[in-house]
Each structure stands twice: as C-alpha cells, then as structure tokens.
N, C-alpha and C. Protein backbone atom coordinates (compact mmCIF):
# COMPACT_ATOMS: atom_id res chain seq x y z
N UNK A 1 14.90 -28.23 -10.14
CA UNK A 1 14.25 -27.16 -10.87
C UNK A 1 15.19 -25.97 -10.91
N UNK A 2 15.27 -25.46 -11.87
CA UNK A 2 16.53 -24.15 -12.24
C UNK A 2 15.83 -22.86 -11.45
N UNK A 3 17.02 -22.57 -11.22
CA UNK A 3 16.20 -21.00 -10.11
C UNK A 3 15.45 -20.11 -11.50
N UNK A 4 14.17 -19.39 -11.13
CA UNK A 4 12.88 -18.62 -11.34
C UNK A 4 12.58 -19.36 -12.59
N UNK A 5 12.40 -20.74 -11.70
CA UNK A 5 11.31 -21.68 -12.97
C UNK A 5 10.08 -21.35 -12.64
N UNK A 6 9.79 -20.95 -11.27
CA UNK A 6 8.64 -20.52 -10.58
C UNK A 6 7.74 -19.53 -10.99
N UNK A 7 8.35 -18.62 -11.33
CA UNK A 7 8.35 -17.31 -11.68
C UNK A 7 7.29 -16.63 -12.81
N UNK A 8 6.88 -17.03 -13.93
CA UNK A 8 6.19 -17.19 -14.94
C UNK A 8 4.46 -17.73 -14.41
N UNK A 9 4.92 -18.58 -13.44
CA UNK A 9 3.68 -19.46 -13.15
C UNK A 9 2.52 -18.21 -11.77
N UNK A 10 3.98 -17.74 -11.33
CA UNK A 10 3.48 -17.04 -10.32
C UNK A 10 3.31 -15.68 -10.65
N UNK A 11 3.67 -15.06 -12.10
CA UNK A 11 3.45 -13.73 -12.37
C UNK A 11 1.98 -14.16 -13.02
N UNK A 12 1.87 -15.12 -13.85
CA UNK A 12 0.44 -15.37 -14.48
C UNK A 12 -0.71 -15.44 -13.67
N UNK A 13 -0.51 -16.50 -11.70
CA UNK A 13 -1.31 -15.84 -10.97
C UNK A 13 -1.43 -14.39 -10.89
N UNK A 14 -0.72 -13.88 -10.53
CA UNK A 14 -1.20 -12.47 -10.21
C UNK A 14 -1.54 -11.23 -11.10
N UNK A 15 -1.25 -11.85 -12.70
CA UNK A 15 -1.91 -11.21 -13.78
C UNK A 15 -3.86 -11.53 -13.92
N UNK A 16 -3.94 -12.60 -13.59
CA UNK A 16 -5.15 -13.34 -13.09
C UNK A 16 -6.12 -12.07 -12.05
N UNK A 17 -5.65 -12.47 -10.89
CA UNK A 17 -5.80 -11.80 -9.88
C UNK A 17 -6.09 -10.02 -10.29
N UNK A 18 -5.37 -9.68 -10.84
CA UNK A 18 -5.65 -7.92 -10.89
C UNK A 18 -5.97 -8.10 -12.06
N UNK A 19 -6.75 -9.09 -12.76
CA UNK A 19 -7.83 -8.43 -13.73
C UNK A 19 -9.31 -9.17 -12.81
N UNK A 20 -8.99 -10.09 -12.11
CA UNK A 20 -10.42 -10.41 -11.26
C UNK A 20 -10.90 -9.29 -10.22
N UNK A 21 -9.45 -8.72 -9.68
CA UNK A 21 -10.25 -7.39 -8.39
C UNK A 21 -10.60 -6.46 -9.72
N UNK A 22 -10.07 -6.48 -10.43
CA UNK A 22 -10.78 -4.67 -12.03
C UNK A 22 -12.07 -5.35 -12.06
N UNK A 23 -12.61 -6.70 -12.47
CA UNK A 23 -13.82 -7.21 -12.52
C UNK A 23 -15.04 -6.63 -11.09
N UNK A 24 -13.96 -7.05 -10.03
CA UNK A 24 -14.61 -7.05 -8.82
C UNK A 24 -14.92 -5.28 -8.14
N UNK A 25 -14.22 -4.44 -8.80
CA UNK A 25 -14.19 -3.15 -8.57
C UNK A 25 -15.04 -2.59 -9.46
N UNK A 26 -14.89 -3.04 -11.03
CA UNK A 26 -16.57 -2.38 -12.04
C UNK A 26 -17.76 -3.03 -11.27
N UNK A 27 -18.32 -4.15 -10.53
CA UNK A 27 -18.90 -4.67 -10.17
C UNK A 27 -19.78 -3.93 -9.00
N UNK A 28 -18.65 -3.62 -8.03
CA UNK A 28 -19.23 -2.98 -6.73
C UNK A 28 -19.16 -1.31 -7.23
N UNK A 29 -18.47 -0.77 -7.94
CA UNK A 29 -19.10 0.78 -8.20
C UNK A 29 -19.98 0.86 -8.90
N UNK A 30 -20.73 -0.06 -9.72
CA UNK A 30 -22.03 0.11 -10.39
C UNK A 30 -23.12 -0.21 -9.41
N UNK A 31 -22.55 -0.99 -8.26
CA UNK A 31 -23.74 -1.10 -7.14
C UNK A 31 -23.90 0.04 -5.65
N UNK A 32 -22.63 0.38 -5.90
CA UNK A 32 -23.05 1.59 -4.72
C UNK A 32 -22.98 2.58 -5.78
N UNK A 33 -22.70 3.21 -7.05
CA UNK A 33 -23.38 4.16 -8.10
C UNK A 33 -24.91 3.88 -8.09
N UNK A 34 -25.40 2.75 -8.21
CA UNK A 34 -26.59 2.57 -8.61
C UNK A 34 -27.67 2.51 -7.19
N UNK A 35 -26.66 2.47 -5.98
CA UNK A 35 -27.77 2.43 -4.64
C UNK A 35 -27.52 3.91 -4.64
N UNK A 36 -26.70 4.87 -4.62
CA UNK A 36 -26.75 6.26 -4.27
C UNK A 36 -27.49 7.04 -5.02
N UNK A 37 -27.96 6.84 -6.39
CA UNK A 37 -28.75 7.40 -7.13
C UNK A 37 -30.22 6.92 -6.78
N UNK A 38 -30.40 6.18 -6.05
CA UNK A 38 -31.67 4.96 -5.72
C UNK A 38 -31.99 5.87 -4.27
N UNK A 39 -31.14 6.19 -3.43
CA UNK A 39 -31.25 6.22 -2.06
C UNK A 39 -32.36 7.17 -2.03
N UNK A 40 -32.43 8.70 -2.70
CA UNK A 40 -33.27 9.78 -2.28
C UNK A 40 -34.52 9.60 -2.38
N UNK A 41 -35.27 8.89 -3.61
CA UNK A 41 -36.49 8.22 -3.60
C UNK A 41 -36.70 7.46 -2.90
N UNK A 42 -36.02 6.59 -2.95
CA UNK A 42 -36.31 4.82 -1.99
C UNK A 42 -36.37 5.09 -0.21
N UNK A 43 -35.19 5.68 0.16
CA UNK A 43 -35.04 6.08 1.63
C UNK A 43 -36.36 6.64 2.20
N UNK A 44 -36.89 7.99 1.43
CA UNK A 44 -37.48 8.83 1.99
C UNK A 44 -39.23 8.64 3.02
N UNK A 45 -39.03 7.05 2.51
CA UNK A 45 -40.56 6.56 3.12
C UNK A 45 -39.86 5.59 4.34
N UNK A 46 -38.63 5.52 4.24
CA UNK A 46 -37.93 4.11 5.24
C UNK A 46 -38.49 5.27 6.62
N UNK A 47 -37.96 4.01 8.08
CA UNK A 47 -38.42 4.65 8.95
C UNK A 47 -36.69 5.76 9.77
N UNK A 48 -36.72 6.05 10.71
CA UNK A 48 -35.41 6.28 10.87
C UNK A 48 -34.37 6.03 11.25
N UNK A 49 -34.17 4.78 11.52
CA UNK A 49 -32.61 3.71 11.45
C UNK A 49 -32.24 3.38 9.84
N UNK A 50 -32.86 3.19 9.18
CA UNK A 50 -32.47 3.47 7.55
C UNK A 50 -32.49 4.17 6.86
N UNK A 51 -33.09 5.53 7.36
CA UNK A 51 -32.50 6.60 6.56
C UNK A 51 -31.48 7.33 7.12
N UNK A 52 -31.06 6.91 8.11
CA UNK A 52 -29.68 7.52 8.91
C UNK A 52 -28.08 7.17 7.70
N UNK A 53 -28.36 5.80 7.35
CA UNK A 53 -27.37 5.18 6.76
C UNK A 53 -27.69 5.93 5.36
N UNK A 54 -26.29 6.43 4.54
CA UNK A 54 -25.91 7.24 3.70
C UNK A 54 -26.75 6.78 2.47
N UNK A 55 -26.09 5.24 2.46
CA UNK A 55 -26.50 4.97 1.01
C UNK A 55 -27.68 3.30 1.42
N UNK A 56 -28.39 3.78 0.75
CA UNK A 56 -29.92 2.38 0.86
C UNK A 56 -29.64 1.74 -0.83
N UNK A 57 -29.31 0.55 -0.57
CA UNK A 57 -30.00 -0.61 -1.04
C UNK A 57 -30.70 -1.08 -1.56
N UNK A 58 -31.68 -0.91 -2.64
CA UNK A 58 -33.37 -0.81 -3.17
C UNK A 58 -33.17 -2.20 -3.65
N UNK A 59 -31.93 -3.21 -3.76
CA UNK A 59 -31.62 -4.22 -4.69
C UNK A 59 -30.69 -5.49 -3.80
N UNK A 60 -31.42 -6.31 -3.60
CA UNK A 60 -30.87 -7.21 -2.71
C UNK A 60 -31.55 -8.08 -1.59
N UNK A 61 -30.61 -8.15 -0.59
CA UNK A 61 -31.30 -8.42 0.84
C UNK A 61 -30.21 -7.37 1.85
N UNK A 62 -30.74 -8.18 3.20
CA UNK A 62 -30.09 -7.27 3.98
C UNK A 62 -28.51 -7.09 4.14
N UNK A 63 -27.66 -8.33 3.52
CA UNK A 63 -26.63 -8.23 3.50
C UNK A 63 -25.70 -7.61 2.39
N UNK A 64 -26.63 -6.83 1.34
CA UNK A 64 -25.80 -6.45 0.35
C UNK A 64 -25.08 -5.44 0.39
N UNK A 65 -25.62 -4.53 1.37
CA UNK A 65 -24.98 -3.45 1.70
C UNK A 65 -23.53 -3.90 2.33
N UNK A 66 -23.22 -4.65 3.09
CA UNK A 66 -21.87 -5.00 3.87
C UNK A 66 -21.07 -5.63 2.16
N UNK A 67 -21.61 -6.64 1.45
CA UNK A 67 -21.14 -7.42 0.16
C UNK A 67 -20.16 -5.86 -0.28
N UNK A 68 -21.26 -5.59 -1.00
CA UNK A 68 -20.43 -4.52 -1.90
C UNK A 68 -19.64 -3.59 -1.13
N UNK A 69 -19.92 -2.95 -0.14
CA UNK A 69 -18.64 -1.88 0.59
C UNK A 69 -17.66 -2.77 0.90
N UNK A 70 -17.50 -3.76 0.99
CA UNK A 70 -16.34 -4.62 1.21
C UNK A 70 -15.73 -5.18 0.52
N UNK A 71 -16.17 -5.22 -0.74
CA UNK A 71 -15.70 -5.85 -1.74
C UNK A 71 -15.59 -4.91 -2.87
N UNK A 72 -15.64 -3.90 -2.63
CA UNK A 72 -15.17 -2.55 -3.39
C UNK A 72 -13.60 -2.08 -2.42
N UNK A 73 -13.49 -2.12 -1.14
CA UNK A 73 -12.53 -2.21 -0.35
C UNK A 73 -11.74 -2.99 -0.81
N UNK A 74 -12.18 -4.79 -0.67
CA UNK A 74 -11.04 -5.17 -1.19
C UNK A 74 -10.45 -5.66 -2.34
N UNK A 75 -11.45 -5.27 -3.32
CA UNK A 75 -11.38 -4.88 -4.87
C UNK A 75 -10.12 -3.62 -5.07
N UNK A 76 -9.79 -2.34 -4.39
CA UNK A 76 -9.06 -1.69 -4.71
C UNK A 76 -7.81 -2.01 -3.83
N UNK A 77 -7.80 -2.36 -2.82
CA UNK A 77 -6.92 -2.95 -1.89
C UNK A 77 -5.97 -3.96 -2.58
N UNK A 78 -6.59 -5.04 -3.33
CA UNK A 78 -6.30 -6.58 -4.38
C UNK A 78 -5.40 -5.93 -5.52
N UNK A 79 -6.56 -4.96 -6.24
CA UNK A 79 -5.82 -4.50 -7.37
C UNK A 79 -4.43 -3.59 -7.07
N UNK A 80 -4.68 -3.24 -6.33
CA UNK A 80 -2.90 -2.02 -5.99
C UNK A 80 -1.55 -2.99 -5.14
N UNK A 81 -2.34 -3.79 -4.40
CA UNK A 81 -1.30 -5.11 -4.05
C UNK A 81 -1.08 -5.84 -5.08
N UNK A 82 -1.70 -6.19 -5.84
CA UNK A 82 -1.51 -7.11 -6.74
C UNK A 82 -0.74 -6.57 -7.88
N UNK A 83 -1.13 -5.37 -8.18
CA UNK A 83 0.16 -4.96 -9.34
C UNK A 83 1.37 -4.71 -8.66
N UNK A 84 1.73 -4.31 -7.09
CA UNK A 84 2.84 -4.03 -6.80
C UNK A 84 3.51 -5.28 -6.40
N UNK A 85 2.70 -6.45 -6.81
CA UNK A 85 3.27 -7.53 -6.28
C UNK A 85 3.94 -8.41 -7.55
N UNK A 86 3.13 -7.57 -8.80
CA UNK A 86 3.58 -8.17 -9.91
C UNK A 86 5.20 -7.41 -10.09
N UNK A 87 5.56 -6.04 -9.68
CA UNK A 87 6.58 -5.87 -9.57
C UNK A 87 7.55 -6.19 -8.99
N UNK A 88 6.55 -6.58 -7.96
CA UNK A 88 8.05 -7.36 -6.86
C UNK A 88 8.34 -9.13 -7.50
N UNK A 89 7.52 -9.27 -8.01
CA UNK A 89 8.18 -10.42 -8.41
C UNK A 89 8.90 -10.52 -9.60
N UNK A 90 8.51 -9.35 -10.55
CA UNK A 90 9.58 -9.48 -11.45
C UNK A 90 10.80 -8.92 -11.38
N UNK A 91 11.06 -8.64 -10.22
CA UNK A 91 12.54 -8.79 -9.38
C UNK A 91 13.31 -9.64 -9.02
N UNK A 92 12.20 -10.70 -8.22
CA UNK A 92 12.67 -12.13 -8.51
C UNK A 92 13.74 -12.28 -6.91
N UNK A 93 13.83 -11.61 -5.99
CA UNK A 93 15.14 -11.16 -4.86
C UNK A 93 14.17 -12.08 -3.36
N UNK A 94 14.96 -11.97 -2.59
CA UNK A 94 14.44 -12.30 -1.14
C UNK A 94 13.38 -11.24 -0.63
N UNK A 95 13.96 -10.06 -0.51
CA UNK A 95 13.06 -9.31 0.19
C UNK A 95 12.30 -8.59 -0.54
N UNK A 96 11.90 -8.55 -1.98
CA UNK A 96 10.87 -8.41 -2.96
C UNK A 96 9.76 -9.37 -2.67
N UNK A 97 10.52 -10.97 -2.84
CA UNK A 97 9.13 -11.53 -2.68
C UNK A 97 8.31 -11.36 -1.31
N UNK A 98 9.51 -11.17 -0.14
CA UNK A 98 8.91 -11.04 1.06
C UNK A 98 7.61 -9.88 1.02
N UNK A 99 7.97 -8.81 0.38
CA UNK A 99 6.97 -7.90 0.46
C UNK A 99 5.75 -7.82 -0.27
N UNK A 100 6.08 -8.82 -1.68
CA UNK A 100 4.80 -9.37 -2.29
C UNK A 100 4.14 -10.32 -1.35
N UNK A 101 4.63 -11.06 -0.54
CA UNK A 101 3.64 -12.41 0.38
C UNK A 101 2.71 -11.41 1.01
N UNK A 102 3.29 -10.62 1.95
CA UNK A 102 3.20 -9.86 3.09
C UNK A 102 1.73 -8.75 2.32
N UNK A 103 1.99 -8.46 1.18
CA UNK A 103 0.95 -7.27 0.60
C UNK A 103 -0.20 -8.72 -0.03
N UNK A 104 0.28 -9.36 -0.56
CA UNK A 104 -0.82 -10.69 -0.88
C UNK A 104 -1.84 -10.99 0.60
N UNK A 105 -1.12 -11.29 1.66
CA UNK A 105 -1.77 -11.66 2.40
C UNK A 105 -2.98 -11.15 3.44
N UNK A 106 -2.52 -9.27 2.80
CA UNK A 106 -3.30 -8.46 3.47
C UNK A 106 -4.88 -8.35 2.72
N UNK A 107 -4.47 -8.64 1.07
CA UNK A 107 -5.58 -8.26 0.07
C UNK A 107 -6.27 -9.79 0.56
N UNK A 108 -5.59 -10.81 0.77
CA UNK A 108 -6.13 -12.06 0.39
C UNK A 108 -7.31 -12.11 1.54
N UNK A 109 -6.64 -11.26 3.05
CA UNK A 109 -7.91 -11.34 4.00
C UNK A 109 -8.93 -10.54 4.25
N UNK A 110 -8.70 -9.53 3.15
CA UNK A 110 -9.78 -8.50 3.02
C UNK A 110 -11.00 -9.23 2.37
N UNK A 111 -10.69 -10.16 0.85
CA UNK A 111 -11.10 -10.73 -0.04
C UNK A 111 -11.91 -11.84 0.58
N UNK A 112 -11.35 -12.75 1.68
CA UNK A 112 -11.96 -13.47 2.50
C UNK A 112 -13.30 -13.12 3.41
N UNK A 113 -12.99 -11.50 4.17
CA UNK A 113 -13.66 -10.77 4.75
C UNK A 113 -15.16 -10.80 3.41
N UNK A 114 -14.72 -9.98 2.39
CA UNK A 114 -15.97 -9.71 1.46
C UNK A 114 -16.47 -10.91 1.20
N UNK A 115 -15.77 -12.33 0.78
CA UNK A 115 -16.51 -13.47 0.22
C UNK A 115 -16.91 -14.09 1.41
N UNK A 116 -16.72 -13.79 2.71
CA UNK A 116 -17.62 -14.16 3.72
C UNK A 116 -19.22 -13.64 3.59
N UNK A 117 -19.14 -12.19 3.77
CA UNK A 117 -20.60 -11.89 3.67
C UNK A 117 -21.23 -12.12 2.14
N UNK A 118 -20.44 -12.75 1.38
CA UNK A 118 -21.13 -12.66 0.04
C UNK A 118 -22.10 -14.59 0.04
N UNK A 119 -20.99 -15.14 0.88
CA UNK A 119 -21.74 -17.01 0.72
C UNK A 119 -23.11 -16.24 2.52
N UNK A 120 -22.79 -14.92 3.38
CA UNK A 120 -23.97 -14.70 4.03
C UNK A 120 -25.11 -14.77 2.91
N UNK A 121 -25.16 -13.76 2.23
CA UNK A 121 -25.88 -13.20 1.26
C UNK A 121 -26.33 -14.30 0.22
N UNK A 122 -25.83 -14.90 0.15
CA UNK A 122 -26.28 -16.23 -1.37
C UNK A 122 -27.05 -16.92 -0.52
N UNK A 123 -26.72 -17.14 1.06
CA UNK A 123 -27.69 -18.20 2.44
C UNK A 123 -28.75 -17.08 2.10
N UNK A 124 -28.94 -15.94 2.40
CA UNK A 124 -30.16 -15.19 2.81
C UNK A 124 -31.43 -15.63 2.00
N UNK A 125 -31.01 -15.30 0.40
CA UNK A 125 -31.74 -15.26 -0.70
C UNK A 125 -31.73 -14.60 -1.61
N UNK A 126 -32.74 -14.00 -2.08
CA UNK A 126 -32.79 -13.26 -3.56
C UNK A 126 -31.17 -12.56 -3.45
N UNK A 127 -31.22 -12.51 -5.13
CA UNK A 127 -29.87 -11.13 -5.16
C UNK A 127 -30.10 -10.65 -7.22
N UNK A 128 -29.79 -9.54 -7.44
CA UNK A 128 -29.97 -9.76 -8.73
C UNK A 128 -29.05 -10.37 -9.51
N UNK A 129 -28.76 -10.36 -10.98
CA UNK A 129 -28.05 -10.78 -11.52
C UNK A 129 -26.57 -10.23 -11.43
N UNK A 130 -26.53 -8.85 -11.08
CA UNK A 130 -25.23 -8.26 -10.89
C UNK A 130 -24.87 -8.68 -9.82
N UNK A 131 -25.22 -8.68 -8.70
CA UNK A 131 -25.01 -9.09 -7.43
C UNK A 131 -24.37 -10.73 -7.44
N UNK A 132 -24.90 -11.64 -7.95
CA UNK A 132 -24.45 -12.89 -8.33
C UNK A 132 -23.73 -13.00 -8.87
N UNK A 133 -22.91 -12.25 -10.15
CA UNK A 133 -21.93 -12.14 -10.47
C UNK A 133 -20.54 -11.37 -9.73
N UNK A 134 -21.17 -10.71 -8.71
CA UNK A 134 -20.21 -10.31 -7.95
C UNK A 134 -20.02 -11.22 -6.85
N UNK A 135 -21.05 -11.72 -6.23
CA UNK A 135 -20.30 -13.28 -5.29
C UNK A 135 -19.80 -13.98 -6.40
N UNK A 136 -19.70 -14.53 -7.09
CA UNK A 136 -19.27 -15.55 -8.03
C UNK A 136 -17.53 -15.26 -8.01
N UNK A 137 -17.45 -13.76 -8.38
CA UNK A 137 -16.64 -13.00 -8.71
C UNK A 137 -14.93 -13.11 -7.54
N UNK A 138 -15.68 -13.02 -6.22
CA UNK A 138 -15.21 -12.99 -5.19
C UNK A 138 -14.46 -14.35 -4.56
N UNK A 139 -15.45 -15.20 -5.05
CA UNK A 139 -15.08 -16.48 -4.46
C UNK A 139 -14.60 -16.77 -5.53
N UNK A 140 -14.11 -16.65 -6.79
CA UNK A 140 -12.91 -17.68 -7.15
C UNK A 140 -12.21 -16.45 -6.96
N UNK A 141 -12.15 -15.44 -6.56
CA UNK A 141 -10.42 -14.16 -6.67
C UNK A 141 -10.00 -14.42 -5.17
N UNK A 142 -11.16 -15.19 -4.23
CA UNK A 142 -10.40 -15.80 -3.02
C UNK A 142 -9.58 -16.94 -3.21
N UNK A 143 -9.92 -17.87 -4.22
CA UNK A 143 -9.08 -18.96 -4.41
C UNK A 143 -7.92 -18.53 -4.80
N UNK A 144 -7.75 -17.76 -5.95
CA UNK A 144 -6.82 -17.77 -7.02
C UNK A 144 -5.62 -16.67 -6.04
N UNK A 145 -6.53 -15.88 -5.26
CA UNK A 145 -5.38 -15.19 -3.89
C UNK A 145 -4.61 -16.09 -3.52
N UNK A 146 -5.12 -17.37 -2.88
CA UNK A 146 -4.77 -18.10 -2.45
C UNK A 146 -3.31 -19.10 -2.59
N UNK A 147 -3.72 -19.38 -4.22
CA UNK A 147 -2.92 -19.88 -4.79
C UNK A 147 -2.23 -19.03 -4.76
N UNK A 148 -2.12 -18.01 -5.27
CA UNK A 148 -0.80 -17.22 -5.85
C UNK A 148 0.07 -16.46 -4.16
N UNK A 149 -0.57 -16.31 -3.31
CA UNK A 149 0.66 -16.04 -2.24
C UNK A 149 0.90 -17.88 -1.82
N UNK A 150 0.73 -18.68 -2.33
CA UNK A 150 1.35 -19.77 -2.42
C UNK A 150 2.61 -19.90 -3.17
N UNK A 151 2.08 -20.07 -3.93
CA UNK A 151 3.10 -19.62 -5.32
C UNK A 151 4.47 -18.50 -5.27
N UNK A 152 3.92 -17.50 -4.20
CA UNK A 152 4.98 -16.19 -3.64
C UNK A 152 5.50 -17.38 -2.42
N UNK A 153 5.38 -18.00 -1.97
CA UNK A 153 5.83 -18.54 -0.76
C UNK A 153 7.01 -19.84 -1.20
N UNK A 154 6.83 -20.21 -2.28
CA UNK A 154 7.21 -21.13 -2.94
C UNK A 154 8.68 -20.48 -4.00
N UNK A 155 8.31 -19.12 -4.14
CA UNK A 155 9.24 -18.77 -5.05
C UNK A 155 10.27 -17.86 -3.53
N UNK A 156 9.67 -17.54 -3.04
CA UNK A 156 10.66 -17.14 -1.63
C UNK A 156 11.58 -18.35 -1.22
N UNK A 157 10.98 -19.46 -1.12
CA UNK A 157 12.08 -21.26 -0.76
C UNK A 157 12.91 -21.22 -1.60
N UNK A 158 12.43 -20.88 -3.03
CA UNK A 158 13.49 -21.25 -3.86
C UNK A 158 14.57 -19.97 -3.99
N UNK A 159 14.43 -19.07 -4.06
CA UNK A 159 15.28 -17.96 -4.26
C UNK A 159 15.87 -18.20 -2.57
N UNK A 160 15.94 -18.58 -1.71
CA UNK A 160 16.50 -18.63 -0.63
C UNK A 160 17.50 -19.67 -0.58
N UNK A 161 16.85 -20.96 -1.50
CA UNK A 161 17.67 -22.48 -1.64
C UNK A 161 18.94 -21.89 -2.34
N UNK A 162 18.80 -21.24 -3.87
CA UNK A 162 19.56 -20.94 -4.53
C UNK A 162 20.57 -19.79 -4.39
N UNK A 163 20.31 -19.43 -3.32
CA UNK A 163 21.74 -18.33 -3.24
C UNK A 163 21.97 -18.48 -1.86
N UNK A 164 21.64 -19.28 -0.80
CA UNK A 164 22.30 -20.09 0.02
C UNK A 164 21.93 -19.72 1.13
N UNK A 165 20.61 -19.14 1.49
CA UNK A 165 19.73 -18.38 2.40
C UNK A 165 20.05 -17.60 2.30
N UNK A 166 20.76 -16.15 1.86
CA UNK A 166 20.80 -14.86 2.07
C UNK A 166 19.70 -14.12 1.22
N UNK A 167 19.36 -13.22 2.47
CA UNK A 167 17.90 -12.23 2.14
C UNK A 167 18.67 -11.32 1.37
C-alpha cells in the first residue's frame, strides 16, 4: 500500500465524528436549555435533596440528568479533538498522528463514559423522543470513535514503516 493511502479513509472518519458530537451537542443543550427553564416551576414542590441540585429534569428517568451533562461534556470535548485531529492528520507526520491518537482517545473515553449511562437509562425506561435520539446518537459516535483512533493507529504504522521508524 503507497504511503497516506490511509489517510482519506481516516480523515472521512473523523469528518463523521465531528458532525456526530455537533449532533450530540444540539441534542444535550436543548435538554439542559429545556430542564433549566423547567426547573423553577417543577423543583419548587420537590422535597429538599432535589431542589438542592441546580437544574431538575421534568423529562426522563432518574438517569437523565447524568446522560445529558455528560454527553454535552463529551459532545464538546469530541468536537474540539476531533477537528484538531482532523488537522493533525492532514499533516500526515509521526508526531501529528501521535497527538491525534492521544486527543482521540481522551474524547473516545469520555463518549464511552456518556454512552454508559445512556444503555443505564434505555435499562431504566421511559425517555422522550429527544432523549432517544440522543442515546442512539452516542452509541454509534462511540463506535465510529472507535474506528477512527483505529484508523489513527494504523496510519501512525504506516508513516513509521515508510520513513524507516523516525518520529
């Protein structure tokens, strides 16, 4: 394979990727926009361990609150790694891709973190329709993470094969 045959395959992951965390980031600010405007009515009858907490929930179960703050985390976390990773790879060098793996792998376990409590949350029960589209959302931008610091790991072998291991 000719050196940065890789390359194309692995910028298209991560063009992928930072339009799934922009998906995953309109997703969770319309749900903590829409619980903070919710909270002052809804809270004000809760008892006082739930009205301590800032922002209430009126839409969900008990795990939605952890879903979305975490996946608004690593919705902006994904998207700012992920475009700086699209730069580092269209560099195409040793220690470019190194720093794309390295920033992939941080978003990829944040992303893991959120699509954990999101398959909690799908076990619990109810969720609305936005909410379901935001687990949905999560769990394939965990896959496609996946793949693509693969894909960075793969184009690091080869840019290492082809200029004779030097970083």
């Amino acid at each position: 394979m000719a050196s940065g045959a890789r390359k194309p395959a692995t910028f298209f992951l991560l063009f992928v990727n930072l339009v799934l965390y922009l998906i995953v980031i309109v997703l969770a600010s319309w749900a903590v926009n829409h619980a903070i405007e919710e909270t002052h009515e809804q809270a004000s009858v809760l008892s006082i361990p739930a009205r301590i907490f800032p922002i209430y929930f009126p839409f969900g179960n008990m795990a939605t609150g952890y879903v979305v703050l975490l996946s608004l985390l690593a919705g902006v976390v994904g998207f700012a790694t992920t475009a700086n990773g699209m730069n580092n790879v269209a560099q195409w060098d040793a220690s470019n891709l190194y720093a794309a793996s390295s920033s992939s792998l941080i978003s990829w376990s944040l992303t893991v973190l959120a699509m954990g409590f999101a398959c909690k949350e799908i076990d619990i029960g109810w969720s609305s329709s936005t909410l379901r589209a935001l687990e949905t959302i999560l769990i394939i931008v965990t896959g496609t993470q996946l793949f693509g610091m693969i894909a960075i790991q793969a184009g690091i072998e080869e840019v290492l094969r082809y200029s004779g291991g030097r970083v």
